[in-house]
N, C-alpha and C. Protein backbone atom coordinates (compact mmCIF):
# COMPACT_ATOMS: atom_id res chain seq x y z
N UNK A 1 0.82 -1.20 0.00
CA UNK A 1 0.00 0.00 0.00
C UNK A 1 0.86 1.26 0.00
N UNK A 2 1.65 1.83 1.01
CA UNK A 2 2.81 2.50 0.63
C UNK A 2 3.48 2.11 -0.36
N UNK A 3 4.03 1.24 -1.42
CA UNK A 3 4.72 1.37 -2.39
C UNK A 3 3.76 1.92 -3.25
N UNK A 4 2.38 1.97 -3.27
CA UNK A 4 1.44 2.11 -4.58
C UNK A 4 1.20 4.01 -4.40
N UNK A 5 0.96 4.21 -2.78
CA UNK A 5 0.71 5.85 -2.53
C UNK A 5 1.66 6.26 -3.27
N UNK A 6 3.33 5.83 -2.94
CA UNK A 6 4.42 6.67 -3.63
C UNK A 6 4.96 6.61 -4.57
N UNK A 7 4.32 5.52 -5.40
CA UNK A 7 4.33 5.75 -6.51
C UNK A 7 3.74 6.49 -7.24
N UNK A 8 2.50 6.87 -6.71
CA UNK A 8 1.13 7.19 -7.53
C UNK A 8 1.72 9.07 -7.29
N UNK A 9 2.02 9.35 -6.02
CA UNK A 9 2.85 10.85 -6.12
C UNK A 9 4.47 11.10 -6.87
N UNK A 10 4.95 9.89 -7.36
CA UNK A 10 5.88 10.60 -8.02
C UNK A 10 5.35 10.91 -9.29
N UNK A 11 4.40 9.72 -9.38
CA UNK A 11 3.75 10.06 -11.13
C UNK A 11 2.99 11.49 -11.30
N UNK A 12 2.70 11.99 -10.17
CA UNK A 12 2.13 13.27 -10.17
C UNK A 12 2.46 14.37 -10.44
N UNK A 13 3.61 14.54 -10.26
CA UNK A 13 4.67 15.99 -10.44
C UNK A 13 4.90 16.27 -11.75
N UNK A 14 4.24 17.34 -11.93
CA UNK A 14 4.35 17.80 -13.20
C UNK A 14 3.73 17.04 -14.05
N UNK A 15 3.58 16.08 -14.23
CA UNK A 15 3.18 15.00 -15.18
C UNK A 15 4.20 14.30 -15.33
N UNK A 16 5.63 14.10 -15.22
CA UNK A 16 6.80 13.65 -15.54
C UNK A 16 7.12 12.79 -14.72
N UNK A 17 7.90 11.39 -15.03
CA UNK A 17 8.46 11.11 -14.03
C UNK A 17 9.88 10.90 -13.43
N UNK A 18 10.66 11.25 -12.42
CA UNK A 18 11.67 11.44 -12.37
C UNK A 18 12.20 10.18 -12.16
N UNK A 19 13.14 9.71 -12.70
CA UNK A 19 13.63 8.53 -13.16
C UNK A 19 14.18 7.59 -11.97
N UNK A 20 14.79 8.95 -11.25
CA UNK A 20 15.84 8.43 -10.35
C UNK A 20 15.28 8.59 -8.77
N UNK A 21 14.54 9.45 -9.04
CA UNK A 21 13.80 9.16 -7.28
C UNK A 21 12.63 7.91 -7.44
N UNK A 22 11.92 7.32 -8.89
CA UNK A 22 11.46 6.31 -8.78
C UNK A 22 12.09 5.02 -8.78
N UNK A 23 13.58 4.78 -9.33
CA UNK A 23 13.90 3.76 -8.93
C UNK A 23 14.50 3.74 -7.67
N UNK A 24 15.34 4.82 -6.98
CA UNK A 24 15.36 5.12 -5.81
C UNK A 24 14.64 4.47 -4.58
N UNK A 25 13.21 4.75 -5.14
CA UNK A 25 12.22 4.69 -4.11
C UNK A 25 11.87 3.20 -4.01
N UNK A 26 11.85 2.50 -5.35
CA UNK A 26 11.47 1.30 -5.54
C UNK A 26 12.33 0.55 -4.82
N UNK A 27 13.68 0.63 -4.76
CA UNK A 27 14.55 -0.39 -4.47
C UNK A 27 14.45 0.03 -2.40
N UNK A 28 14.73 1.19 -2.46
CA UNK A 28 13.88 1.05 -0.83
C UNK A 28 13.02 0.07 0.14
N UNK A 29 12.10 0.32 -1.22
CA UNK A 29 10.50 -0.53 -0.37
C UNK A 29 11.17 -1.95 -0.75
N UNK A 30 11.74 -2.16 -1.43
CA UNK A 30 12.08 -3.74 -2.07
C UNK A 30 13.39 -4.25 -1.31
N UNK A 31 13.81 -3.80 -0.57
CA UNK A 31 15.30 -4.20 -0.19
C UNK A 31 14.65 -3.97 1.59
N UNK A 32 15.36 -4.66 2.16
CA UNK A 32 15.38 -4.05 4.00
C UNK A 32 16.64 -2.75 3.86
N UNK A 33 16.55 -1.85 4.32
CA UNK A 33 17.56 -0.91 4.40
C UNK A 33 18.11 -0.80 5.77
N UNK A 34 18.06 -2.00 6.80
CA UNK A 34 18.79 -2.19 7.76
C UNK A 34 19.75 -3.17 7.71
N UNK A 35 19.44 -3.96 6.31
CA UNK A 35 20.23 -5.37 6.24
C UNK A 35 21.28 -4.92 5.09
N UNK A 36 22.47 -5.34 5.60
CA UNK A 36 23.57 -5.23 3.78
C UNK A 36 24.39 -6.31 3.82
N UNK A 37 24.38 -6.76 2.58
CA UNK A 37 25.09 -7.87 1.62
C UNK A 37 26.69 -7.53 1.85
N UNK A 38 27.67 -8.00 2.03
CA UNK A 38 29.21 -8.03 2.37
C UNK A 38 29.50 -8.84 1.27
N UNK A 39 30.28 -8.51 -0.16
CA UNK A 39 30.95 -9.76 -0.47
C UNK A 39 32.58 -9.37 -0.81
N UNK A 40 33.03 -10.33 -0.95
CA UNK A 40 34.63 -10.08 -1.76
C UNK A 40 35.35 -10.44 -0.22
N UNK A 41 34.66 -11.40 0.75
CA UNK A 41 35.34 -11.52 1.58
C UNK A 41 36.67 -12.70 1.91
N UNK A 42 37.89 -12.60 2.80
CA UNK A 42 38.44 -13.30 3.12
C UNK A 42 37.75 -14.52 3.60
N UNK A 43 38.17 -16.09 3.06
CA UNK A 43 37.73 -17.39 3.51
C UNK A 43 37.70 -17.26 5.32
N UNK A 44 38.99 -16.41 5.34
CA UNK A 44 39.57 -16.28 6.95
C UNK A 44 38.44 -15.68 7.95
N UNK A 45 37.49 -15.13 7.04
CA UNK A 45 36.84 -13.89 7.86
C UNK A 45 35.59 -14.89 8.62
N UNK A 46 35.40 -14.57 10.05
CA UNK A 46 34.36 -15.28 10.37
C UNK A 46 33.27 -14.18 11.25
N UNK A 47 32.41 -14.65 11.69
CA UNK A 47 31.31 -13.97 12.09
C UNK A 47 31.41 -12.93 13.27
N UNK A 48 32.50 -13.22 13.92
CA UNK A 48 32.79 -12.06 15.40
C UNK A 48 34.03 -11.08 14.15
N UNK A 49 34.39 -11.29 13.44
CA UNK A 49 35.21 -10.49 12.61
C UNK A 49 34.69 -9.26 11.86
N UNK A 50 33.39 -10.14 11.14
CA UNK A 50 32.77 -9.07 10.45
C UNK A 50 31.84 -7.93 11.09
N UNK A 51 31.30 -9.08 12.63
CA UNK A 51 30.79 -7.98 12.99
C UNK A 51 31.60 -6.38 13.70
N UNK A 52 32.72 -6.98 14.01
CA UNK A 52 33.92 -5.90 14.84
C UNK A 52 34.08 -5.18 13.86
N UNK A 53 34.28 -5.54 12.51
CA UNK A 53 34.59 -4.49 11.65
C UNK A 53 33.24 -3.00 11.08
N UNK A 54 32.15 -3.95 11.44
CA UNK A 54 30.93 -3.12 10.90
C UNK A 54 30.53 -2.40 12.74
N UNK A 55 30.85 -2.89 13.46
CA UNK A 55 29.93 -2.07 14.80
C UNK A 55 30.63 -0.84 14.87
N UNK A 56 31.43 -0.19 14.67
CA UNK A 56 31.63 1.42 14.40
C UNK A 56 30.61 2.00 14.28
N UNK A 57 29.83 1.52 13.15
CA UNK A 57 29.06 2.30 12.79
C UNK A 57 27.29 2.58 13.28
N UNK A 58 27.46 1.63 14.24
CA UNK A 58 26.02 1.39 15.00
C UNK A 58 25.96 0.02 15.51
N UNK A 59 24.65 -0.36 16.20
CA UNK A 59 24.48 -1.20 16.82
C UNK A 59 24.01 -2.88 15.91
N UNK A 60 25.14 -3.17 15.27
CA UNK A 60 25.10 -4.56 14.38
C UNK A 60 24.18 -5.75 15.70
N UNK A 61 22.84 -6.02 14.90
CA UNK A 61 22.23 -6.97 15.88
C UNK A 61 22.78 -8.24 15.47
N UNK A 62 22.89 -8.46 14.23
CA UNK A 62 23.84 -10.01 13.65
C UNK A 62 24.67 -9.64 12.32
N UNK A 63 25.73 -10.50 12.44
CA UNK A 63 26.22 -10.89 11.54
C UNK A 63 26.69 -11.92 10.84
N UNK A 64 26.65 -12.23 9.99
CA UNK A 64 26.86 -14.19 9.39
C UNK A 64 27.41 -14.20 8.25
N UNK A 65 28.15 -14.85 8.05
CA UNK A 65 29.06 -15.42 6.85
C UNK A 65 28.35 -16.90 6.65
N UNK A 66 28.22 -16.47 5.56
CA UNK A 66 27.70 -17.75 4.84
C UNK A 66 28.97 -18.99 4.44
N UNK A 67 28.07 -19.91 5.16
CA UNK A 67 28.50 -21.26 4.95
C UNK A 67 28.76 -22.37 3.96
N UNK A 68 29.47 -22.94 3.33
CA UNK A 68 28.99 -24.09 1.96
C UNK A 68 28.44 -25.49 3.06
N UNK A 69 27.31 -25.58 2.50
CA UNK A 69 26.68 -26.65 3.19
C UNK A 69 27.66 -28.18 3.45
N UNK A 70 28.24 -28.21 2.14
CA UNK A 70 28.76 -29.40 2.08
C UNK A 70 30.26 -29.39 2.52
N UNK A 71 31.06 -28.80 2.33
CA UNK A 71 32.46 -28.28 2.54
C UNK A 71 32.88 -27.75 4.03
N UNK A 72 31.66 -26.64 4.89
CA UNK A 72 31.78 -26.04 5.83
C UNK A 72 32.58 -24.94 5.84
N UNK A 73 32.95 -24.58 4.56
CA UNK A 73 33.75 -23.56 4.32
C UNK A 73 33.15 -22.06 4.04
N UNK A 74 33.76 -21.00 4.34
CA UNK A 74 33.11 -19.89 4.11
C UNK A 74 32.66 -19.51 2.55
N UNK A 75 31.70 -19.19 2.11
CA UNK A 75 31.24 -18.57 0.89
C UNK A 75 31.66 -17.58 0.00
N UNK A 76 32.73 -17.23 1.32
CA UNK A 76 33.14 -15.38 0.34
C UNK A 76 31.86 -14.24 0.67
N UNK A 77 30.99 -14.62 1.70
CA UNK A 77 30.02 -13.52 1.54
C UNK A 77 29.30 -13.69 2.83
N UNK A 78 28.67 -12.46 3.24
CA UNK A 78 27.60 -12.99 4.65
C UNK A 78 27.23 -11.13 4.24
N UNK A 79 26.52 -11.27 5.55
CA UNK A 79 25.36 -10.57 5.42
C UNK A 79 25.46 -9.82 7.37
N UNK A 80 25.05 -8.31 7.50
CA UNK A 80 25.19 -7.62 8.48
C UNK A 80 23.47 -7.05 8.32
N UNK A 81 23.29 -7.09 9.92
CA UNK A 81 22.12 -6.27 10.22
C UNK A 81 22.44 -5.48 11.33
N UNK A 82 21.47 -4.26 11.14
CA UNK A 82 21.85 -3.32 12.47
C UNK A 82 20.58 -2.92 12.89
N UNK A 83 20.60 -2.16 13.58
CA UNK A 83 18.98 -1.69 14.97
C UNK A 83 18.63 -0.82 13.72
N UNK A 84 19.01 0.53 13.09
CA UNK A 84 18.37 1.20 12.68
C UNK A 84 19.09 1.48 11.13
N UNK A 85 18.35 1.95 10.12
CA UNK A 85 18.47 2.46 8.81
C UNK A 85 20.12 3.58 8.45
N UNK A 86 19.96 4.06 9.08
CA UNK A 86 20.88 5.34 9.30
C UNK A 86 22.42 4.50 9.21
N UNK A 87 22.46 3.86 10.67
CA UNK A 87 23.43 2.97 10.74
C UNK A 87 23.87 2.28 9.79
N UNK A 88 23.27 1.69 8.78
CA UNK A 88 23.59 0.56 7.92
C UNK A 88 23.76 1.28 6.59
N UNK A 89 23.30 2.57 6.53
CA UNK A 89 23.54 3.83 5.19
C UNK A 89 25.08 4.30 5.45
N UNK A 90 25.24 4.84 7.06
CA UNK A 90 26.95 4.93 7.01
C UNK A 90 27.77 3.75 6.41
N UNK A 91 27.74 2.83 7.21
CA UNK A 91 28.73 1.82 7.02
C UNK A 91 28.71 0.87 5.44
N UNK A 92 27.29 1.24 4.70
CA UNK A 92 27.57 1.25 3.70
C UNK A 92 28.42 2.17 2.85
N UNK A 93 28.43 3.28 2.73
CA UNK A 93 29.25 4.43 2.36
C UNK A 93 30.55 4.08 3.01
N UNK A 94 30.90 3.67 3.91
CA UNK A 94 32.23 3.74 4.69
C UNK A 94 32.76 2.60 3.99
N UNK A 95 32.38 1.45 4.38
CA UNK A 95 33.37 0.44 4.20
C UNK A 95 33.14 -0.21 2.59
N UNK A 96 32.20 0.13 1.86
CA UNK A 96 32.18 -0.24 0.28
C UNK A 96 33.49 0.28 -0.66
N UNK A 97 34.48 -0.93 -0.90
CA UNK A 97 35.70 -1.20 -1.32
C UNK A 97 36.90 -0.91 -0.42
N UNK A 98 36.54 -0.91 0.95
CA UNK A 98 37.47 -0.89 2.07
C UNK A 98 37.87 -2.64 2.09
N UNK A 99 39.44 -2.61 2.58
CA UNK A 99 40.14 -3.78 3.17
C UNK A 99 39.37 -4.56 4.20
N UNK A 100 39.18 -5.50 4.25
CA UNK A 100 38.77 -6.64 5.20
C UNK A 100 39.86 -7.63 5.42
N UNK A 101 40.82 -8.35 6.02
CA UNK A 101 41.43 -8.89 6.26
C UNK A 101 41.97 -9.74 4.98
N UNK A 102 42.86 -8.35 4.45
CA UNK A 102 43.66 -8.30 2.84
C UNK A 102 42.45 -8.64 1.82
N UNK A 103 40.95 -8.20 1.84
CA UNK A 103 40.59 -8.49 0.73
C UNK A 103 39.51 -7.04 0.36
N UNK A 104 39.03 -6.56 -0.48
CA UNK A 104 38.61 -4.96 -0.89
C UNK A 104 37.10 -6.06 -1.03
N UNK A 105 36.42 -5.34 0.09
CA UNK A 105 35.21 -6.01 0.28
C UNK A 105 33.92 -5.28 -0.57
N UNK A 106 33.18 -5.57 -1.08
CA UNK A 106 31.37 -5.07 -1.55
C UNK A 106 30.67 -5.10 -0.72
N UNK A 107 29.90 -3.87 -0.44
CA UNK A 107 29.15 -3.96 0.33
C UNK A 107 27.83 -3.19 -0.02
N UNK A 108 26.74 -3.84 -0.42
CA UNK A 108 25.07 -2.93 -0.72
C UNK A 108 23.78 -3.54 0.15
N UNK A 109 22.86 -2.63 -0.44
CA UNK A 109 21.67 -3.68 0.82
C UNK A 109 21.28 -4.57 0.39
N UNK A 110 21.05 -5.27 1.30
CA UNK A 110 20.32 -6.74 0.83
C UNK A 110 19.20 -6.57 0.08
N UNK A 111 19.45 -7.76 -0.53
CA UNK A 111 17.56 -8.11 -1.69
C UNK A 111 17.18 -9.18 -1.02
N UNK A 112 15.90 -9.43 -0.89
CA UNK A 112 15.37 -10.50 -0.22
C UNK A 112 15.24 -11.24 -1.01
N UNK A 113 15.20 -12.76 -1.25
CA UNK A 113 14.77 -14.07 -1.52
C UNK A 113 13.21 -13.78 -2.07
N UNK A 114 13.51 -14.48 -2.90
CA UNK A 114 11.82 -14.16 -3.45
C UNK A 114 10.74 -15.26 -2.83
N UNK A 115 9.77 -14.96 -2.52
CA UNK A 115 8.61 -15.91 -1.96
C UNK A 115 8.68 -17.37 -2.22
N UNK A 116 9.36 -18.23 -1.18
CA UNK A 116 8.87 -20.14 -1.68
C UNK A 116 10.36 -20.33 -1.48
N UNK A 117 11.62 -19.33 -1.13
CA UNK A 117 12.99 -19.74 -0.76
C UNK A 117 13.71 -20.21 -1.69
N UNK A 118 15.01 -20.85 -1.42
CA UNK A 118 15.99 -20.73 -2.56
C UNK A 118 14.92 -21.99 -3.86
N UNK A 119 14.08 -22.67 -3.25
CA UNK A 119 13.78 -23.33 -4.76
C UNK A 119 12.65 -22.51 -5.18
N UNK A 120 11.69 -21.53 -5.90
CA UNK A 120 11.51 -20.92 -5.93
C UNK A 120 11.94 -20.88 -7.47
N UNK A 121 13.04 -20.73 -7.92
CA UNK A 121 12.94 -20.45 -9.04
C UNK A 121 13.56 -22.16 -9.93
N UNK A 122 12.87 -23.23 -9.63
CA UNK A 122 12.53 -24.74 -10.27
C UNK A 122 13.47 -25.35 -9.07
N UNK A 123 14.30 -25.12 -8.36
CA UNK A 123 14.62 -26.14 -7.22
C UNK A 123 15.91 -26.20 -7.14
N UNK A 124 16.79 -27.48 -7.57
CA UNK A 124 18.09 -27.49 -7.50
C UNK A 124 19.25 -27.24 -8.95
N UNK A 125 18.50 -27.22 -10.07
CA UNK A 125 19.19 -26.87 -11.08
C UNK A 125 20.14 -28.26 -11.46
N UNK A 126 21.20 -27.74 -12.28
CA UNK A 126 21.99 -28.65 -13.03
C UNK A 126 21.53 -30.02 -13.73
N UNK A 127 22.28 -30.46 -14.13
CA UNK A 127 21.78 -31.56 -15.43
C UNK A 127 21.37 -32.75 -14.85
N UNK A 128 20.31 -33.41 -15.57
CA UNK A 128 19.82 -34.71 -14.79
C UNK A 128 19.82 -36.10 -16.06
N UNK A 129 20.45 -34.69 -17.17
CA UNK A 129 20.04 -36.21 -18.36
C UNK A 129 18.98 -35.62 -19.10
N UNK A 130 18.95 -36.36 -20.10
CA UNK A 130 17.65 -35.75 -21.64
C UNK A 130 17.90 -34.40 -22.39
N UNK A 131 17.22 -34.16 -22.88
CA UNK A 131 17.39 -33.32 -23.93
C UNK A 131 16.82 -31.63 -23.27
N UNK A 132 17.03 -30.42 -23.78
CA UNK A 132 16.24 -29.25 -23.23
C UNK A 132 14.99 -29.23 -22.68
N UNK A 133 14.05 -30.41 -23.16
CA UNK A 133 13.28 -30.06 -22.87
C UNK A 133 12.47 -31.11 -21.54
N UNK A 134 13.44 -31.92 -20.72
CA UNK A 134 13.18 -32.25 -19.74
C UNK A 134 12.89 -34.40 -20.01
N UNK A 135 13.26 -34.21 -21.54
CA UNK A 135 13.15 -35.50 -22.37
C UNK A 135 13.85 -36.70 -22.00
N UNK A 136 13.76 -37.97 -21.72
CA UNK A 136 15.00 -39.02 -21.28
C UNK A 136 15.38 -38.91 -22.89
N UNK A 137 17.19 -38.99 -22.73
CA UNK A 137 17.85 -38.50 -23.90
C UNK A 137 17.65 -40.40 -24.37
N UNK A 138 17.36 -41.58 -23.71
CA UNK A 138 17.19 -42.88 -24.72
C UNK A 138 18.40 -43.25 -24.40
N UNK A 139 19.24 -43.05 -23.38
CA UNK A 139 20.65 -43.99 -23.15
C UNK A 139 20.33 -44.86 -21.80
């Protein structure tokens, strides 16, 4: 309902629409703007690491480095949350292409998972055999 009000007033101004405060606005309502994505990280880096490096900037409620399920090894990536918006706008600005323990880290807000979780978009992927179109290939 708020994404539809503010949309419906940017379309209003003037008649025009301004390009950049509507995608602006969109990715707002569509993203959490307390949560941000970390990647380009050290294997080394673990979860009391990342958070020491991000609590400068406010009150980090979690932080997690993602895991390989099968390996137990770090992902190269995790994910920081903090109490409030503000907080997580600095330390985005601050530490996006800053050093992390020798590695020039990425850092933007998170996108959420789309509805139904990682399978959601057909499940586990990769090849099972047959042809494009889901066909037993006859071997």
């Amino acid at each position: 309902m708020a994404f539809s009000s503010k949309l419906g007033s940017l379309l209003r101004l003037n008649g025009q629409i301004p390009a950049t405060s509507m995608l602006s606005s969109i990715h707002c309502m569509s993203t959490s703007t307390k949560k941000l994505f970390i990647g380009g990280l050290s294997y080394g880096t673990d979860d009391q690491t990342l958070k020491e490096a991000f609590s400068g900037f406010g009150d980090v409620t979690e932080a997690k480095i993602i895991i390989h399920r099968d390996t137990g090894r770090s992902r190269g990536f995790g994910f920081v949350n903090f109490a409030d918006d503000e907080s997580a706008s600095n330390a985005l600005s601050a530490m996006e292409g800053q050093e992390l323990n020798g590695r020039n880290i990425r850092v933007s807000y998170a996108n959420e998972r789309p509805s139904g979780g990682p399978r959601a978009y057909g499940g586990n992927g990769g090849f099972r055999g047959g042809d494009s179109f889901g066909r037993d290939a006859g071997y």
